[in-house]
N, C-alpha and C. Protein backbone atom coordinates (compact mmCIF):
# COMPACT_ATOMS: atom_id res chain seq x y z
N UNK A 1 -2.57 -1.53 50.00
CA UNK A 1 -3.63 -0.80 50.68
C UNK A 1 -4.78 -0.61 49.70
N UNK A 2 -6.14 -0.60 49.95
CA UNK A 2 -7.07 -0.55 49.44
C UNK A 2 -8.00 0.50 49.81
N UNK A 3 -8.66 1.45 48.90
CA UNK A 3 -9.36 2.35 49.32
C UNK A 3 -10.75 2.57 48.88
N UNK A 4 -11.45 2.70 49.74
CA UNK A 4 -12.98 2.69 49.22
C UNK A 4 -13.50 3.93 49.87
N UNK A 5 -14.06 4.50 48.58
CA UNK A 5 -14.79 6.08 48.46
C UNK A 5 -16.04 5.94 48.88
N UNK A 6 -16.81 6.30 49.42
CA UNK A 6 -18.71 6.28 49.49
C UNK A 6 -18.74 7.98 49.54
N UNK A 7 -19.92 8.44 49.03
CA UNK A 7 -20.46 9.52 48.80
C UNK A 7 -22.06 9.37 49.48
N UNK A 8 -22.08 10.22 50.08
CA UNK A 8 -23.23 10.58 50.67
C UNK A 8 -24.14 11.65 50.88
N UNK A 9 -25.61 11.73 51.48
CA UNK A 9 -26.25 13.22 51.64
C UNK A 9 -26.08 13.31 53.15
N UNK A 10 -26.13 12.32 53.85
CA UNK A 10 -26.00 12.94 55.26
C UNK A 10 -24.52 12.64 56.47
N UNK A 11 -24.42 13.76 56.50
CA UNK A 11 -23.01 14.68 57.29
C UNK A 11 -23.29 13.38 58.64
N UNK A 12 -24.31 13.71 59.20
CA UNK A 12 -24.54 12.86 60.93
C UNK A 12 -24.44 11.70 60.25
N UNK A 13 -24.72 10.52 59.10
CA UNK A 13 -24.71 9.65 58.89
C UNK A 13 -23.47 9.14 59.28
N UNK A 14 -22.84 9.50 58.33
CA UNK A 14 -21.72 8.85 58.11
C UNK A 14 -20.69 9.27 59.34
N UNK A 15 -20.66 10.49 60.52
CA UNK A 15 -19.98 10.74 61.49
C UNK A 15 -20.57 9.40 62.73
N UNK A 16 -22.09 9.50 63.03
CA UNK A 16 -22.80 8.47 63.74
C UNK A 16 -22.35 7.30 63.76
N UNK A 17 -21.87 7.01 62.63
CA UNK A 17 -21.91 5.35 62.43
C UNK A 17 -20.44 5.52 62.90
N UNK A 18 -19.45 6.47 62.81
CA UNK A 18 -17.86 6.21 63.47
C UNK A 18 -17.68 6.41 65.22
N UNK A 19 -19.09 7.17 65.71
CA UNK A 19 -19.12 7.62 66.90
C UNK A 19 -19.67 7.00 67.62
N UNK A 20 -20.33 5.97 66.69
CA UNK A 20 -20.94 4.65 67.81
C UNK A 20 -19.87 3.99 67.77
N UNK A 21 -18.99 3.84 66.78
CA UNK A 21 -17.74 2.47 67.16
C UNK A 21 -16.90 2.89 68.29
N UNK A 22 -16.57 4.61 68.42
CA UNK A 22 -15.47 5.34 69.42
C UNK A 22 -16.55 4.99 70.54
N UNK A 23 -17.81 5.26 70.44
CA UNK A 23 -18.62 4.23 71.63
C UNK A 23 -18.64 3.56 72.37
N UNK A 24 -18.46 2.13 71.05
CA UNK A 24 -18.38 0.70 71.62
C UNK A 24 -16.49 0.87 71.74
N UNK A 25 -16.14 1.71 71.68
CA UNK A 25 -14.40 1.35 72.16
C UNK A 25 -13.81 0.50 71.02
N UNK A 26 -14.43 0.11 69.77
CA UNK A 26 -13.74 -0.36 68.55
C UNK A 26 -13.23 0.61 67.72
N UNK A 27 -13.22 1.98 68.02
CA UNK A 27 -12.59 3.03 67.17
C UNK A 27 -12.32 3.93 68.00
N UNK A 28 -11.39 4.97 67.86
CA UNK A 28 -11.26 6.40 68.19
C UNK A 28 -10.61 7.21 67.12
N UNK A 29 -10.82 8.29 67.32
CA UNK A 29 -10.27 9.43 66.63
C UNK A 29 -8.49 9.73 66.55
N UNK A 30 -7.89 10.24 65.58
CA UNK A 30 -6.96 9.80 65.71
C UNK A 30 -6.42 11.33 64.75
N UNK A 31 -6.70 11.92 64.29
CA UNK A 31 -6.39 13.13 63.64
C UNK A 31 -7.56 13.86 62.65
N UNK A 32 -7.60 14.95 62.67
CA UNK A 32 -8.18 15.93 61.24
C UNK A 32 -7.75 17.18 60.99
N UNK A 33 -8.52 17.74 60.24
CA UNK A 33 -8.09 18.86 59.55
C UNK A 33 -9.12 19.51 59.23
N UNK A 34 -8.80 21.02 59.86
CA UNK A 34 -10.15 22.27 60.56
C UNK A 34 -11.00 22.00 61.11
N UNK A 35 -10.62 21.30 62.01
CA UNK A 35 -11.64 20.76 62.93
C UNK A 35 -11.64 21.21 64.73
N UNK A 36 -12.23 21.87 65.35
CA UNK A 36 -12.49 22.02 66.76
C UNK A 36 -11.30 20.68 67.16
N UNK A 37 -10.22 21.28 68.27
CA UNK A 37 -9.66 20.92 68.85
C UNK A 37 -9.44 20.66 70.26
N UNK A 38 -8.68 19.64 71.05
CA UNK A 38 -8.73 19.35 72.25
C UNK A 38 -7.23 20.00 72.47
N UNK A 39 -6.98 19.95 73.84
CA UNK A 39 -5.24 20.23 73.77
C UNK A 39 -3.96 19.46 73.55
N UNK A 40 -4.46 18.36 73.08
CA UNK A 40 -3.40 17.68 72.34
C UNK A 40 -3.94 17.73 71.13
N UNK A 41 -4.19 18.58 69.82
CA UNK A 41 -4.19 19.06 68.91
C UNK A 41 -5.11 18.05 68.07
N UNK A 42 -5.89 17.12 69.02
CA UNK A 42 -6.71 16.02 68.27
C UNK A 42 -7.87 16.45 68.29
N UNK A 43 -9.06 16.45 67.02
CA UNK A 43 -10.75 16.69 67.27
C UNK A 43 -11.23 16.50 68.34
N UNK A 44 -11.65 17.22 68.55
CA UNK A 44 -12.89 17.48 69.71
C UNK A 44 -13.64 15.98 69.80
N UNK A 45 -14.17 15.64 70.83
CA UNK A 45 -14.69 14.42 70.99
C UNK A 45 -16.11 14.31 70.97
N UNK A 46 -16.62 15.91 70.26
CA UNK A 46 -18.35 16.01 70.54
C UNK A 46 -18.23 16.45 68.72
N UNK A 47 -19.74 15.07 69.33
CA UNK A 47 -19.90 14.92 67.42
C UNK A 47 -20.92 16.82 67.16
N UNK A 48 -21.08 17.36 67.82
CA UNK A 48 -21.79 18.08 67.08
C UNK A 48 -20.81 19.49 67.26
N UNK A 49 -19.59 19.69 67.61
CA UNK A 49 -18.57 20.39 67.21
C UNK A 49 -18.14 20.01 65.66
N UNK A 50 -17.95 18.54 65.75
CA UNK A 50 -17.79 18.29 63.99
C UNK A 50 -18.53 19.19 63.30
N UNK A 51 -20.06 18.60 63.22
CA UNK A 51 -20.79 18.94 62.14
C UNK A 51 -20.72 20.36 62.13
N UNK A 52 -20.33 21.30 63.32
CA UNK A 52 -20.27 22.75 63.06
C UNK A 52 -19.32 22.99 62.34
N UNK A 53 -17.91 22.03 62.19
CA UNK A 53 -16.63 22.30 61.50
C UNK A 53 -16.93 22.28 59.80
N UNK A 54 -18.21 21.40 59.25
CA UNK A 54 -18.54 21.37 58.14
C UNK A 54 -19.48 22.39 57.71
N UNK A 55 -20.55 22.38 58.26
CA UNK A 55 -21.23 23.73 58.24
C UNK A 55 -21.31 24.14 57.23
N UNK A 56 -20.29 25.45 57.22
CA UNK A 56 -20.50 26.44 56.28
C UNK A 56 -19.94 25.59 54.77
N UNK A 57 -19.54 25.08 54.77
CA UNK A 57 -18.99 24.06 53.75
C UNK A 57 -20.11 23.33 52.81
N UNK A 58 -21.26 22.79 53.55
CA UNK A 58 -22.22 22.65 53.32
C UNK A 58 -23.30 23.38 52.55
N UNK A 59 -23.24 24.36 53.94
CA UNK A 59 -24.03 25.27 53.02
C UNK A 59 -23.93 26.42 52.34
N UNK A 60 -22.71 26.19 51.40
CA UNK A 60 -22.02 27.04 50.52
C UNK A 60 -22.62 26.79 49.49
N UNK A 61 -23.38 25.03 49.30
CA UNK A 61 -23.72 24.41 47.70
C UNK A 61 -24.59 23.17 48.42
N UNK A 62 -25.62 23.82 47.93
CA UNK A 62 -26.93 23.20 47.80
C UNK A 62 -27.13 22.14 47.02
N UNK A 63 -26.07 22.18 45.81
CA UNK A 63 -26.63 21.66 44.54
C UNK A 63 -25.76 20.44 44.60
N UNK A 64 -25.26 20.43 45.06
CA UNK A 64 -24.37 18.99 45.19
C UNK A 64 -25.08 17.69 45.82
N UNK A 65 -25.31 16.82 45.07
CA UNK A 65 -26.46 15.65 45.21
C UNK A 65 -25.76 15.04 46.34
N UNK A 66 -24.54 14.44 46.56
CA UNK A 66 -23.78 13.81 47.33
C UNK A 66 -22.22 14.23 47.83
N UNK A 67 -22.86 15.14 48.70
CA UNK A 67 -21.82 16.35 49.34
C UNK A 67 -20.83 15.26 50.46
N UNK A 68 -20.86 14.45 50.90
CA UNK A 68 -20.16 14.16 52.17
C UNK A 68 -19.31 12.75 51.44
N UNK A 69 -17.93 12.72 51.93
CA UNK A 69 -17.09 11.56 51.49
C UNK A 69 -17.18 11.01 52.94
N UNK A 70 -16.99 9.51 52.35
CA UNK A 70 -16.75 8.50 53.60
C UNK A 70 -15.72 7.91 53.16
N UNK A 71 -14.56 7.78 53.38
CA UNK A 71 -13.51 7.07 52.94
C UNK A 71 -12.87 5.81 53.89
N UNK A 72 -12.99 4.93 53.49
CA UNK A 72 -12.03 3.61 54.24
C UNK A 72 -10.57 3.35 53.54
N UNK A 73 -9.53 3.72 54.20
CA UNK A 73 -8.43 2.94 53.86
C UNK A 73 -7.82 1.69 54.88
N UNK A 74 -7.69 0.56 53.63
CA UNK A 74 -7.42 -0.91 54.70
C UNK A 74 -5.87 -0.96 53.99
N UNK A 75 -5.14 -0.81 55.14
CA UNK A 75 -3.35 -1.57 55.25
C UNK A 75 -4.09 -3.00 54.72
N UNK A 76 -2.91 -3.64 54.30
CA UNK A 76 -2.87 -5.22 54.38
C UNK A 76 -2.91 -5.95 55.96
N UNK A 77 -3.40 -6.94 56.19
CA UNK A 77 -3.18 -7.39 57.51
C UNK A 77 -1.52 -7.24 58.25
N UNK A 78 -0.72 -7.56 57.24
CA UNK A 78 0.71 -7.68 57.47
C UNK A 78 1.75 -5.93 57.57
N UNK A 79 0.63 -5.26 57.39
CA UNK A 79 1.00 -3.64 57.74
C UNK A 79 0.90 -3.24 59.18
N UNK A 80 1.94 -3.02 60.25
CA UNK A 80 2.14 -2.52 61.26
C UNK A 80 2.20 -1.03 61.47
N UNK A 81 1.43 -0.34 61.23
CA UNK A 81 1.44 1.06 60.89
C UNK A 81 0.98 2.08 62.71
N UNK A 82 1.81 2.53 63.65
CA UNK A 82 1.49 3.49 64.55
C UNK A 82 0.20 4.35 64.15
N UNK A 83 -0.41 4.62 65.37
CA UNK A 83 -1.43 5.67 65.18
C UNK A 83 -1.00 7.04 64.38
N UNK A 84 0.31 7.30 64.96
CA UNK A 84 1.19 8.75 63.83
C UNK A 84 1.06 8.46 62.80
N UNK A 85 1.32 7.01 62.61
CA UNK A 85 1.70 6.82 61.04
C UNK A 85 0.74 6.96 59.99
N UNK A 86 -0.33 6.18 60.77
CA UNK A 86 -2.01 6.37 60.22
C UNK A 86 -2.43 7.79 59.65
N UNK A 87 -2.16 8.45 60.79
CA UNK A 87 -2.72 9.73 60.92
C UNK A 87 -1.70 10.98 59.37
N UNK A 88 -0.63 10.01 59.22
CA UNK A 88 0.28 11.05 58.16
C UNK A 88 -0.77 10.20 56.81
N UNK A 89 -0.45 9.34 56.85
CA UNK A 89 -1.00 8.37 55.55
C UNK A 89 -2.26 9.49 55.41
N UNK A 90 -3.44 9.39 56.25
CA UNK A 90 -4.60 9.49 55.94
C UNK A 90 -4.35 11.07 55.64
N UNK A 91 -3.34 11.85 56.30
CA UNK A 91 -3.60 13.23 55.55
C UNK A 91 -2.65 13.29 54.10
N UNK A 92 -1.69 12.47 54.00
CA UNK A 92 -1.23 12.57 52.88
C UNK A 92 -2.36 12.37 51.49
N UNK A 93 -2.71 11.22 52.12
CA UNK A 93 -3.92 10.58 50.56
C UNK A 93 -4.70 11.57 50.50
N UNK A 94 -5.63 11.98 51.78
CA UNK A 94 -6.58 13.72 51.28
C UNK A 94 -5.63 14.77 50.35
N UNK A 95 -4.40 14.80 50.42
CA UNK A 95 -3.77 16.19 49.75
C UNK A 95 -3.53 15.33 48.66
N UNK A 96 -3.35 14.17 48.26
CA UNK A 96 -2.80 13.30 47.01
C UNK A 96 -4.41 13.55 46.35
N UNK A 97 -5.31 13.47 46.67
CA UNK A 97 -6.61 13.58 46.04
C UNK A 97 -7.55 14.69 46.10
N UNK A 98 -7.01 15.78 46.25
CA UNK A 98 -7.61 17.00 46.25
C UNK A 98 -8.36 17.67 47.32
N UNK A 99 -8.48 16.96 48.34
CA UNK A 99 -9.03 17.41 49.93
C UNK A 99 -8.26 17.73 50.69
N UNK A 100 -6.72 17.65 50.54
CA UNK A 100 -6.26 18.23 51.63
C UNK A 100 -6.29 19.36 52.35
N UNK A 101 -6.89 20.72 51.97
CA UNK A 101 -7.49 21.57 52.58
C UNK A 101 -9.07 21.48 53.16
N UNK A 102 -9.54 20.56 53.04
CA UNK A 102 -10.86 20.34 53.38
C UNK A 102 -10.94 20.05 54.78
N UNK A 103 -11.75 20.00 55.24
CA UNK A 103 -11.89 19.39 56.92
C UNK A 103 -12.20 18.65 56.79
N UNK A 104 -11.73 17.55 57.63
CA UNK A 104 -12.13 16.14 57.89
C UNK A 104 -11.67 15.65 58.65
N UNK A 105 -12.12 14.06 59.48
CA UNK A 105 -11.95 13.80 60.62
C UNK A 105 -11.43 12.53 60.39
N UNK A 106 -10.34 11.97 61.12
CA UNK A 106 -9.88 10.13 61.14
C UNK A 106 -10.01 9.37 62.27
N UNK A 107 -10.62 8.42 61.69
CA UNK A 107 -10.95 8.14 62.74
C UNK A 107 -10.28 6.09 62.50
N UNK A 108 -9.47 5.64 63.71
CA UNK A 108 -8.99 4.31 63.61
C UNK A 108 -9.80 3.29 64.19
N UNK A 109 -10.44 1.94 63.58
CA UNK A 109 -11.31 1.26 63.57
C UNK A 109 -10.13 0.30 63.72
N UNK A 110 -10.89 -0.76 64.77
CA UNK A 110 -10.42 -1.97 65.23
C UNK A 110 -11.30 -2.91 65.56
N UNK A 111 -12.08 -2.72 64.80
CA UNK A 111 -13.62 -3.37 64.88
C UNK A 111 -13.84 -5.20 64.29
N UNK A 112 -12.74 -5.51 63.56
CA UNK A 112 -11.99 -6.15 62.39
C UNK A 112 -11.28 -6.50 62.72
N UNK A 113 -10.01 -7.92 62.43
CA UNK A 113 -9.03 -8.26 62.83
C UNK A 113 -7.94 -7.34 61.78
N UNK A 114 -8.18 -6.58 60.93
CA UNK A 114 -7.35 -5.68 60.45
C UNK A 114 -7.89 -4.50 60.65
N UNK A 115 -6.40 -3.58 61.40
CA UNK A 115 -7.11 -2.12 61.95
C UNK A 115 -6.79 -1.69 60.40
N UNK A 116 -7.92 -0.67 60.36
CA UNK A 116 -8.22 0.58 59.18
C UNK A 116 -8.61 1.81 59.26
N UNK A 117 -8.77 2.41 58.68
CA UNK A 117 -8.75 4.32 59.15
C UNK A 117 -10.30 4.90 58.16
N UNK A 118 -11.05 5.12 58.83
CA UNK A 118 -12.63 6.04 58.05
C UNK A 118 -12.06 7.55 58.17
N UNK A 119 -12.03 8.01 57.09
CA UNK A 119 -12.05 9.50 56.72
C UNK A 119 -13.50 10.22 56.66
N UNK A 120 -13.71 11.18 56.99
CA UNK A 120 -15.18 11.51 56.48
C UNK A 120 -14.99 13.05 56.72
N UNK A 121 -15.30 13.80 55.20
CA UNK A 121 -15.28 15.40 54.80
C UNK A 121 -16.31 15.57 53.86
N UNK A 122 -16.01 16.34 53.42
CA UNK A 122 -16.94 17.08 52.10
C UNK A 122 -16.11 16.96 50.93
N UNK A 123 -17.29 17.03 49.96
CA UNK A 123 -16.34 17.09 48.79
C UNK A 123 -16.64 18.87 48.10
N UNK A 124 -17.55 19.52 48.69
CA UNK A 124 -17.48 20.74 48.41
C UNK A 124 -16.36 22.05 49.00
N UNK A 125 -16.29 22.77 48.53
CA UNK A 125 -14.79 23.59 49.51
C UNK A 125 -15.62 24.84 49.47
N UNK A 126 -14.96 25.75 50.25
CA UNK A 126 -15.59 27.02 51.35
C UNK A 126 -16.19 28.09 50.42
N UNK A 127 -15.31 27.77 48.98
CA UNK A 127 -16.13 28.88 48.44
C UNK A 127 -17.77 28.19 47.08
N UNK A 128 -18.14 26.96 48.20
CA UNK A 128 -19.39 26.24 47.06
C UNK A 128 -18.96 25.49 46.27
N UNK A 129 -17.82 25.31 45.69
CA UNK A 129 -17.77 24.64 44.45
C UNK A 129 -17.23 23.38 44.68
N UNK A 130 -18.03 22.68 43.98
CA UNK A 130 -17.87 20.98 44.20
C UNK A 130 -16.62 20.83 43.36
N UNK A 131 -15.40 20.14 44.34
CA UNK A 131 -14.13 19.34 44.01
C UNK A 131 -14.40 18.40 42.90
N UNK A 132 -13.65 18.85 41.88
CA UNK A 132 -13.64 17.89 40.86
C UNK A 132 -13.20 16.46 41.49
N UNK A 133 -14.09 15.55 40.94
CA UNK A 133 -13.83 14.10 41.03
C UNK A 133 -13.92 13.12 39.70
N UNK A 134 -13.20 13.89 38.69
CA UNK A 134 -12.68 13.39 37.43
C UNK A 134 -12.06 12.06 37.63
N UNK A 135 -12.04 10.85 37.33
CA UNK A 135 -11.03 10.13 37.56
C UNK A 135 -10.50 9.91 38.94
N UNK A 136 -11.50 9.74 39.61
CA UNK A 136 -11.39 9.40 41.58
C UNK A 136 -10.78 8.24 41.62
N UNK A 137 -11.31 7.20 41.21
CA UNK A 137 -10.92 6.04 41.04
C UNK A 137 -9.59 5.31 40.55
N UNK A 138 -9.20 6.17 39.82
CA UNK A 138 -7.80 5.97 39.15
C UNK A 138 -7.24 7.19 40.10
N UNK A 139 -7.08 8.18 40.36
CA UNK A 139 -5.90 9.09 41.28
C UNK A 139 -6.06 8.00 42.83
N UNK A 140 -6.94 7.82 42.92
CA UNK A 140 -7.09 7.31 44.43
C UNK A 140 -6.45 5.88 44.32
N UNK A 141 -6.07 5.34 43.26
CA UNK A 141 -5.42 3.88 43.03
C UNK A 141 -4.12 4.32 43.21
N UNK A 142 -3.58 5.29 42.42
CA UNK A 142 -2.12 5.58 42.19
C UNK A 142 -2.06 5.97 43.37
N UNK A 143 -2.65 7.03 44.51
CA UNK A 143 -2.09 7.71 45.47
C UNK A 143 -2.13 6.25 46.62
N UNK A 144 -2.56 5.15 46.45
CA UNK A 144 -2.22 4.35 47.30
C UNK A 144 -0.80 3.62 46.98
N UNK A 145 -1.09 3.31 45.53
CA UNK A 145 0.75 2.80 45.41
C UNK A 145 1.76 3.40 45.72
N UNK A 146 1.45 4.71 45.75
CA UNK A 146 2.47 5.70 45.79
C UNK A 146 2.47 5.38 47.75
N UNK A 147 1.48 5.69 48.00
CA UNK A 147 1.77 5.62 49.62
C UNK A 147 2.54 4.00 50.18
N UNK A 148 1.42 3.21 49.48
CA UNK A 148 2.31 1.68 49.68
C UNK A 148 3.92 1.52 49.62
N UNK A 149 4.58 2.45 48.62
CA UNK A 149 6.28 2.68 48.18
C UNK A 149 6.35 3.35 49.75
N UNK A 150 6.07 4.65 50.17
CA UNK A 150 6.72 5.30 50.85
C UNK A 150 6.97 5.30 52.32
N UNK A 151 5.45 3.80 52.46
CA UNK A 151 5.19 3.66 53.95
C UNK A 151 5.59 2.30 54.37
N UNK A 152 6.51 1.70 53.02
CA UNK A 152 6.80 0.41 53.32
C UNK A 152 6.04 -0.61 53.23
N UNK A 153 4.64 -0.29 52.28
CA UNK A 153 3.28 -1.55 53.01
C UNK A 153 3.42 -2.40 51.53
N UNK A 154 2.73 -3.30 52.63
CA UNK A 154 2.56 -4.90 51.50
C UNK A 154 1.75 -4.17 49.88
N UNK A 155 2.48 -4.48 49.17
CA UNK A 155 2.26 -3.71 47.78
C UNK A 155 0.98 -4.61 47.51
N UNK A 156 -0.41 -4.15 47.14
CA UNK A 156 -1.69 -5.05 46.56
C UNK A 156 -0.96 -5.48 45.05
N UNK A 157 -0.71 -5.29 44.22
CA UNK A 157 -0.17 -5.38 42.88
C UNK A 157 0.72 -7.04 43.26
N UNK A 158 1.77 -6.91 44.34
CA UNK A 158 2.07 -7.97 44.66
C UNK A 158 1.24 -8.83 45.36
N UNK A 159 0.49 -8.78 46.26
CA UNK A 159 -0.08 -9.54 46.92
C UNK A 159 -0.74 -10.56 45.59
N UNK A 160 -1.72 -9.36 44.95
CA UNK A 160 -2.84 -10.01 44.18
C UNK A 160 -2.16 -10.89 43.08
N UNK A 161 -1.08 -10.73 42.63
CA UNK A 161 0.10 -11.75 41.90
C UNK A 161 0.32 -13.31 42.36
N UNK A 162 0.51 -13.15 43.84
CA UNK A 162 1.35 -14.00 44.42
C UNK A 162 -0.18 -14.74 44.79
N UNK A 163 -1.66 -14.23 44.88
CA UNK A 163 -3.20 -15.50 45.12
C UNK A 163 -2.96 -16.16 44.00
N UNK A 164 -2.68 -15.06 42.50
CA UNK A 164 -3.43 -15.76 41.66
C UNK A 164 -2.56 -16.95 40.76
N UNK A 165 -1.00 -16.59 41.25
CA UNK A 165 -0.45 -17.78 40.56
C UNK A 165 -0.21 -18.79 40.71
N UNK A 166 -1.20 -19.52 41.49
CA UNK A 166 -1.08 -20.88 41.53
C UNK A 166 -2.30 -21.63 40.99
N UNK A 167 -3.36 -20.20 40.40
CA UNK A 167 -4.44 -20.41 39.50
C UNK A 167 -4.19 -20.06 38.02
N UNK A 168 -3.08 -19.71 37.73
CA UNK A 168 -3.09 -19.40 36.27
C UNK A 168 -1.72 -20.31 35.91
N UNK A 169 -1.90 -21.23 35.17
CA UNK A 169 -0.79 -22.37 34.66
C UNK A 169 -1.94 -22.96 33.50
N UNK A 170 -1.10 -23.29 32.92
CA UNK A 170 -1.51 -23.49 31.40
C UNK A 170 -2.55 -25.06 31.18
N UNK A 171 -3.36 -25.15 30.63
CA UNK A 171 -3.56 -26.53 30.56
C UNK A 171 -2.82 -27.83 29.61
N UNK A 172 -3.22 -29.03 30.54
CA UNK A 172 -2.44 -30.13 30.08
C UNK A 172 -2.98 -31.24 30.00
N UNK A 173 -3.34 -31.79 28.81
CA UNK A 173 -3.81 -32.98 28.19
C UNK A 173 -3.91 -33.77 28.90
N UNK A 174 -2.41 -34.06 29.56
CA UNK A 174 -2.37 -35.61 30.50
C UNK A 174 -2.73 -35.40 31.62
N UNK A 175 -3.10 -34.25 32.05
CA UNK A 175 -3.91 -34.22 33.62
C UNK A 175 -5.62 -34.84 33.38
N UNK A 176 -6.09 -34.52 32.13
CA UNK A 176 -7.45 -35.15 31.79
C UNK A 176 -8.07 -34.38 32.08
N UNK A 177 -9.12 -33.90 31.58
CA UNK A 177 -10.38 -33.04 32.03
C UNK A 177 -10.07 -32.01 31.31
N UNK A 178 -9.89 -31.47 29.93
CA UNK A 178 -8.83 -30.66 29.28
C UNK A 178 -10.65 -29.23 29.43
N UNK A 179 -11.47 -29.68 28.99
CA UNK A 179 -12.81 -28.79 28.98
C UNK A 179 -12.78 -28.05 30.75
N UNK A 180 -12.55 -28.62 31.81
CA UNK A 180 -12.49 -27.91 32.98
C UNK A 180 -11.38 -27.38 33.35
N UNK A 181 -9.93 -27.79 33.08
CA UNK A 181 -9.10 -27.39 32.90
C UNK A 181 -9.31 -25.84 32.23
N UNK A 182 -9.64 -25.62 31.09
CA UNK A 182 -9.60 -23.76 29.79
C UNK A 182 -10.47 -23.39 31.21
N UNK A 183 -11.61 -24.06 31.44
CA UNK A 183 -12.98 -23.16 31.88
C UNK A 183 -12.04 -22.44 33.62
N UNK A 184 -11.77 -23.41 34.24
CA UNK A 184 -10.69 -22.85 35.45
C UNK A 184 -9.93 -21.90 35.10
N UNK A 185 -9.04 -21.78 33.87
CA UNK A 185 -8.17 -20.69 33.26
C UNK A 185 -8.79 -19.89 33.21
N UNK A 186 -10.06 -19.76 32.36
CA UNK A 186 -10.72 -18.54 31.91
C UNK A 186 -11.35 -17.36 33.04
N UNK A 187 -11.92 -18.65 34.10
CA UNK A 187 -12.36 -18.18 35.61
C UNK A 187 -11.30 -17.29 36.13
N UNK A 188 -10.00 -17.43 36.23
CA UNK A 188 -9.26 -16.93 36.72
C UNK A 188 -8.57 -15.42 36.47
């Protein structure tokens, strides 16, 4: 599984761009956390109940240049994962990375021939103070391996092993071309 962070200034941005896909019927909502509810315990389906769920969150801290997370997590194509299942993953990784009390919304994209899940919260919490994001990049790597072990998914560590070894083999004189031969190695 692969995860990509974006940081942003605008809250409607990054909700807009998931509420046109639940739109076009390439996404819907699929779980969050403190968020305006329907009676099956899923977000509200009106984007501007969201932005009231962030709100005060917001404007607790002014000073935060790039207050709003957009998060994409992509399964491997070969990951069969239920909407439940999605929906545990995506709140597990927020509590594996320090948002799990935060509000935020999931939303499942099928926009792609591999379905994937957009997260989108704050990175500030209720009482102003911007969530440390020391080392995002590295906790947010481990909390995917760790999820990859527990959810059964195609391990990236393996995957990315199993492209590259049929590009990394040693060079050999008698194949000829020994100068494109290193330079292919080195590429790799």
């Amino acid at each position: 599984m692969v995860a990509k962070i974006n940081r942003g200034v605008s809250l409607y941005g990054a909700l807009a761009y998931n509420w046109q896909k639940v739109d076009d019927r390439t996404a819907r909502i699929i779980s969050g956390n403190g968020m305006i509810t329907d009676s099956a315990n899923c977000p509200d389906m009106n984007m501007q109940n969201a932005i009231y769920c962030f709100r005060k969150y917001l404007l607790a801290n002014k000073n935060t240049d790039k207050p709003i997370l957009h998060i994409s997590l992509n399964p491997s194509l070969d990951d069969n994962l239920s909407e439940k299942q999605l929906a545990i993953l995506a709140d597990e990784y927020m509590r594996k990375m320090g948002y799990g009390s935060q509000p935020y919304i999931v939303f499942l994209h099928e926009d792609i021939e591999r379905r994937h899940i957009h997260i989108v919260s704050t990175c500030v919490n209720e009482r102003g103070e911007k969530i440390d994001d020391s080392y995002e990049w590295n906790r947010s790597m481990r909390a995917c391996r760790e999820l990859e072990r527990k959810f059964g998914l195609q391990q990236v560590a393996d995957k990315r092993r199993e492209l590259l070894e049929p590009y990394l083999k040693k060079a050999d004189y008698r194949d000829g071309d020994v100068k494109r031969q290193i330079g292919n190695i080195l590429k790799s």
